[in-house]
Structure formats: C-alpha cells, structure tokens
C-alpha atoms as a PDB file:
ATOM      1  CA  UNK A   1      19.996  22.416   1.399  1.00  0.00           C
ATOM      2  CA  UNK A   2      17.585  24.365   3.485  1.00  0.00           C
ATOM      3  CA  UNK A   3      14.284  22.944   5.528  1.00  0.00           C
ATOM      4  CA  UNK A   4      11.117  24.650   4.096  1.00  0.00           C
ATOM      5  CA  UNK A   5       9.842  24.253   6.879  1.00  0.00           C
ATOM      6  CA  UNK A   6      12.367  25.666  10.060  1.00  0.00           C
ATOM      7  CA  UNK A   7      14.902  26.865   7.862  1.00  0.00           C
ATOM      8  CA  UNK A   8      18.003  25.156   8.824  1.00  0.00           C
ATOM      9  CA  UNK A   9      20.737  22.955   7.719  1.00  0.00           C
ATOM     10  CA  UNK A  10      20.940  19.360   7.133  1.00  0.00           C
ATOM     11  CA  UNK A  11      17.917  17.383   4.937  1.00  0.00           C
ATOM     12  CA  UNK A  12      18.196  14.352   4.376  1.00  0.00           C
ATOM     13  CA  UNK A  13      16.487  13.200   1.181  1.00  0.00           C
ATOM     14  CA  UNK A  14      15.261   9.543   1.283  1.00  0.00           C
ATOM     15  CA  UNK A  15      13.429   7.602  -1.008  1.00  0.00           C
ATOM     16  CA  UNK A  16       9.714   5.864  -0.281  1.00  0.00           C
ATOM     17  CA  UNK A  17       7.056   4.301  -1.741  1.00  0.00           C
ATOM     18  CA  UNK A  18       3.418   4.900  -1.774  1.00  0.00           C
ATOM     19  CA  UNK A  19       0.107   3.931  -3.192  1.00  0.00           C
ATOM     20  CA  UNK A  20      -2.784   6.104  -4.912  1.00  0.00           C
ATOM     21  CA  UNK A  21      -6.397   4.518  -5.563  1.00  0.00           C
ATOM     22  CA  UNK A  22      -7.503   0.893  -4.682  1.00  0.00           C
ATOM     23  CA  UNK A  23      -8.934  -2.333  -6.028  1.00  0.00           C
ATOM     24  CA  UNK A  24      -8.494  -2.402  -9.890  1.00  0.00           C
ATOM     25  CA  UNK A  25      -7.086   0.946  -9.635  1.00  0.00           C
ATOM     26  CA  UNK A  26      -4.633   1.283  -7.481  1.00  0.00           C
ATOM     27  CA  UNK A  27      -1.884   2.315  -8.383  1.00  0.00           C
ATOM     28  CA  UNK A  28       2.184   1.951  -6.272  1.00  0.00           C
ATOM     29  CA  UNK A  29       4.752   4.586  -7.219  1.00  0.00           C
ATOM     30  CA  UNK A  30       8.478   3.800  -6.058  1.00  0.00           C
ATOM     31  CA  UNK A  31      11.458   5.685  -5.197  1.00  0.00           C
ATOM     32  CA  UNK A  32       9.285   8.957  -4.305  1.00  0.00           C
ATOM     33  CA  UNK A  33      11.776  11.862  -3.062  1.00  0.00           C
ATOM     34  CA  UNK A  34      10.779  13.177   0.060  1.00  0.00           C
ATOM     35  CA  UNK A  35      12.758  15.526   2.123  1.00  0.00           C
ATOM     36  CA  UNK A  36      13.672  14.884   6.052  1.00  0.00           C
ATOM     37  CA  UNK A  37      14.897  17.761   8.240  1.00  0.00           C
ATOM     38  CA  UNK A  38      17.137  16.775  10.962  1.00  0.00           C
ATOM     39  CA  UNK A  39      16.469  19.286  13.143  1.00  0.00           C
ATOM     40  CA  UNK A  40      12.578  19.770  13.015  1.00  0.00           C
ATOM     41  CA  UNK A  41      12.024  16.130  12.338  1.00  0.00           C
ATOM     42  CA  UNK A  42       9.809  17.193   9.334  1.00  0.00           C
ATOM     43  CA  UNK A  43       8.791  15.334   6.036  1.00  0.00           C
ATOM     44  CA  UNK A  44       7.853  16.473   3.103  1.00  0.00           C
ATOM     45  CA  UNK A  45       7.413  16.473  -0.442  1.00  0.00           C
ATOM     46  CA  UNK A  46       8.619  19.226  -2.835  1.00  0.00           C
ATOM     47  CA  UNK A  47       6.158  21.057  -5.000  1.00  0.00           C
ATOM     48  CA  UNK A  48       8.016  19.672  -8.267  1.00  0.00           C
ATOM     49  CA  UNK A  49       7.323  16.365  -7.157  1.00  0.00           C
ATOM     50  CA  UNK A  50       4.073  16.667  -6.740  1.00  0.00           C
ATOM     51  CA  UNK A  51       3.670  18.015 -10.006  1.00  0.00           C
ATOM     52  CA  UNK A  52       5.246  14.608 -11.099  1.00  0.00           C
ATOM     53  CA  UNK A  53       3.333  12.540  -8.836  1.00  0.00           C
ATOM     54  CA  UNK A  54       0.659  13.930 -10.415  1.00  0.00           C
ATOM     55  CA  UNK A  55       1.793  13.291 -14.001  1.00  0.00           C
ATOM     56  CA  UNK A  56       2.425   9.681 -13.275  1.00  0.00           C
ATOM     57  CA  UNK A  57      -0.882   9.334 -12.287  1.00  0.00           C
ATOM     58  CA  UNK A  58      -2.301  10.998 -15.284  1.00  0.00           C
ATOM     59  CA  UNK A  59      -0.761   8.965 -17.386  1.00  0.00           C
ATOM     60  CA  UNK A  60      -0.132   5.628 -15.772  1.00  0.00           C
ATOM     61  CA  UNK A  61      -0.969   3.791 -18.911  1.00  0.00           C
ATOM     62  CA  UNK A  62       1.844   4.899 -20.433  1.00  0.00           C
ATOM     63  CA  UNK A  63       3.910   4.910 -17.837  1.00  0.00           C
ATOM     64  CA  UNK A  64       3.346   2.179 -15.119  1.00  0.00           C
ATOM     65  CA  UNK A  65       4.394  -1.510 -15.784  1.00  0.00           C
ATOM     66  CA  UNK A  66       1.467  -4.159 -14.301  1.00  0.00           C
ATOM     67  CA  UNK A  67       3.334  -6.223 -11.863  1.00  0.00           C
ATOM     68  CA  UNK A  68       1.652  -8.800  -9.401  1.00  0.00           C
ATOM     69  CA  UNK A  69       1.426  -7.603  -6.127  1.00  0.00           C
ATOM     70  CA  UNK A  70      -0.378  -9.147  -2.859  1.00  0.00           C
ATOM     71  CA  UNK A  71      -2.309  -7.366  -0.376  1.00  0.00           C
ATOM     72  CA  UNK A  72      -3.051  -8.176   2.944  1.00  0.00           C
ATOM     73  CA  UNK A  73      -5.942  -6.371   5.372  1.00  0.00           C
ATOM     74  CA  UNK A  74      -4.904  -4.991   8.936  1.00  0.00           C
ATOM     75  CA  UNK A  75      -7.015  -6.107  11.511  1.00  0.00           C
ATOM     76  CA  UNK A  76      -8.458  -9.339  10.148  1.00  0.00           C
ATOM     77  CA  UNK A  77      -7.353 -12.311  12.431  1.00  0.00           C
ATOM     78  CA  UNK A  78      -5.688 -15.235  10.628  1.00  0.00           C
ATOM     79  CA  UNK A  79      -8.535 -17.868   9.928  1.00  0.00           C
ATOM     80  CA  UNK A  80      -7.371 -21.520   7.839  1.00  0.00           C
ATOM     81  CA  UNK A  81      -7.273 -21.230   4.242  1.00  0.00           C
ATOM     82  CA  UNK A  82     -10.282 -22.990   3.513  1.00  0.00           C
ATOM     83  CA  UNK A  83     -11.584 -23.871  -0.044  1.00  0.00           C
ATOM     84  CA  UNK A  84     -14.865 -22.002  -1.501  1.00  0.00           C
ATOM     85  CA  UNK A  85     -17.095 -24.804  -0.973  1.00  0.00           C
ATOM     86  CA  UNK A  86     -16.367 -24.941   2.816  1.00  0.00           C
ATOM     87  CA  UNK A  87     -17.820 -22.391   5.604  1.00  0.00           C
ATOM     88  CA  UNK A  88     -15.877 -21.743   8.761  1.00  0.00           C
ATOM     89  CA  UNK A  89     -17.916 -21.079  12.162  1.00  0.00           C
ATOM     90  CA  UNK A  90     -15.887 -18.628  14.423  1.00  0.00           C
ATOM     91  CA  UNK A  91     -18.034 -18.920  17.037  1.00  0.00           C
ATOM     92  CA  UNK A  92     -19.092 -22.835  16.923  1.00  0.00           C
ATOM     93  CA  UNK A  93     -15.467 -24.216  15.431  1.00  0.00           C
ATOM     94  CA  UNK A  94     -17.836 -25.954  12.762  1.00  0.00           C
ATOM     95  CA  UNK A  95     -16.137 -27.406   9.642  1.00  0.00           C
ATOM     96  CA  UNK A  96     -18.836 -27.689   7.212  1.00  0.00           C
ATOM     97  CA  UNK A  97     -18.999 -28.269   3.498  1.00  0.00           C
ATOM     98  CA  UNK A  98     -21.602 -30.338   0.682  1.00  0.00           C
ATOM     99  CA  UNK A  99     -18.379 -32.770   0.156  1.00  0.00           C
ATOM    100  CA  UNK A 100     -17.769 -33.641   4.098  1.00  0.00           C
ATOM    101  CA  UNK A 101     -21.698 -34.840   4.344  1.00  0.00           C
ATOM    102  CA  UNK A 102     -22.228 -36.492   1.071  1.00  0.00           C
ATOM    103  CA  UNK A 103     -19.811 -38.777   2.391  1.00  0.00           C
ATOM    104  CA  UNK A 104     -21.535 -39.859   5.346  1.00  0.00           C
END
C-alpha cells in the first residue's frame, strides 16, 4: 500500500481509539483504522473511514453500547477525597465541616 501523502512504500495500519463530544454526550469509538507511513512519519485517516466515523456518530443509539467509563482532568493537582459536607482550604490547610464543630 501506498502513502497518500509522500507516495511511497510501507504503511503501517494501526488501530486507536478516540472520543467525539463531552459530558452526557460524549461519545469513545475503538479500534479506529488509521494509516502510518514509515517513511514520512505521517498519520492519517482514510476518507472511507471517515464516512464511517461519521455514521457511528449519527447513529450511536443504535449502535454504541453504554459502558462505565472514568475520567480524569489534566492539570488539576491531587487534593484528599473529601466528603460533600467538608471544604478543603489550599491556601490555609483548614479542615472544616458542620459535623467536626457540632462536636465541640
């Protein structure tokens, strides 16, 4: 198979996984063909499956299969799990909630 791109010999086709939308409507489509040219070090995806790509997300009712999936921000440092009726101070290193000072 020929590059697209530089013309020569030797794609590699590999399979990836990406993600359309967000929130409630996002939406994670595996085992996406995309083609890798050895020689020009180019990716990229062939018009027939973007036309499916597209499909799938047309019709992702019928098609996709709700699994659970978790999600994690970049960027955001790592603060303590902390129930909802606690607030965390960054900046004082304050624990404070209703429960710790009806207590006292």
């Amino acid at each position: 198979m020929l590059c697209d791109i530089c013309g020569s010999e030797g794609v590699k086709i590999r399979q990836i996984t990406r993600t359309y939308g967000k929130g409630k409507d996002l939406l994670v489509i595996e085992n996406i063909p995309v083609i890798t040219c050895t020689h020009c070090g180019e990716s990229y995806l062939t018009t027939e499956t973007l036309h499916k790509i597209e499909q799938i997300k047309t019709n992702r009712k019928k098609l996709a299969v709700e699994r659970p999936v978790e999600v994690a921000t970049f960027g955001l440092s790592i603060v303590p799990k902390i129930n909802c009726c606690f607030s965390y101070s960054l900046t004082n290193n304050l624990l404070t909630s209703t429960q710790q000072t009806k207590g006292k």
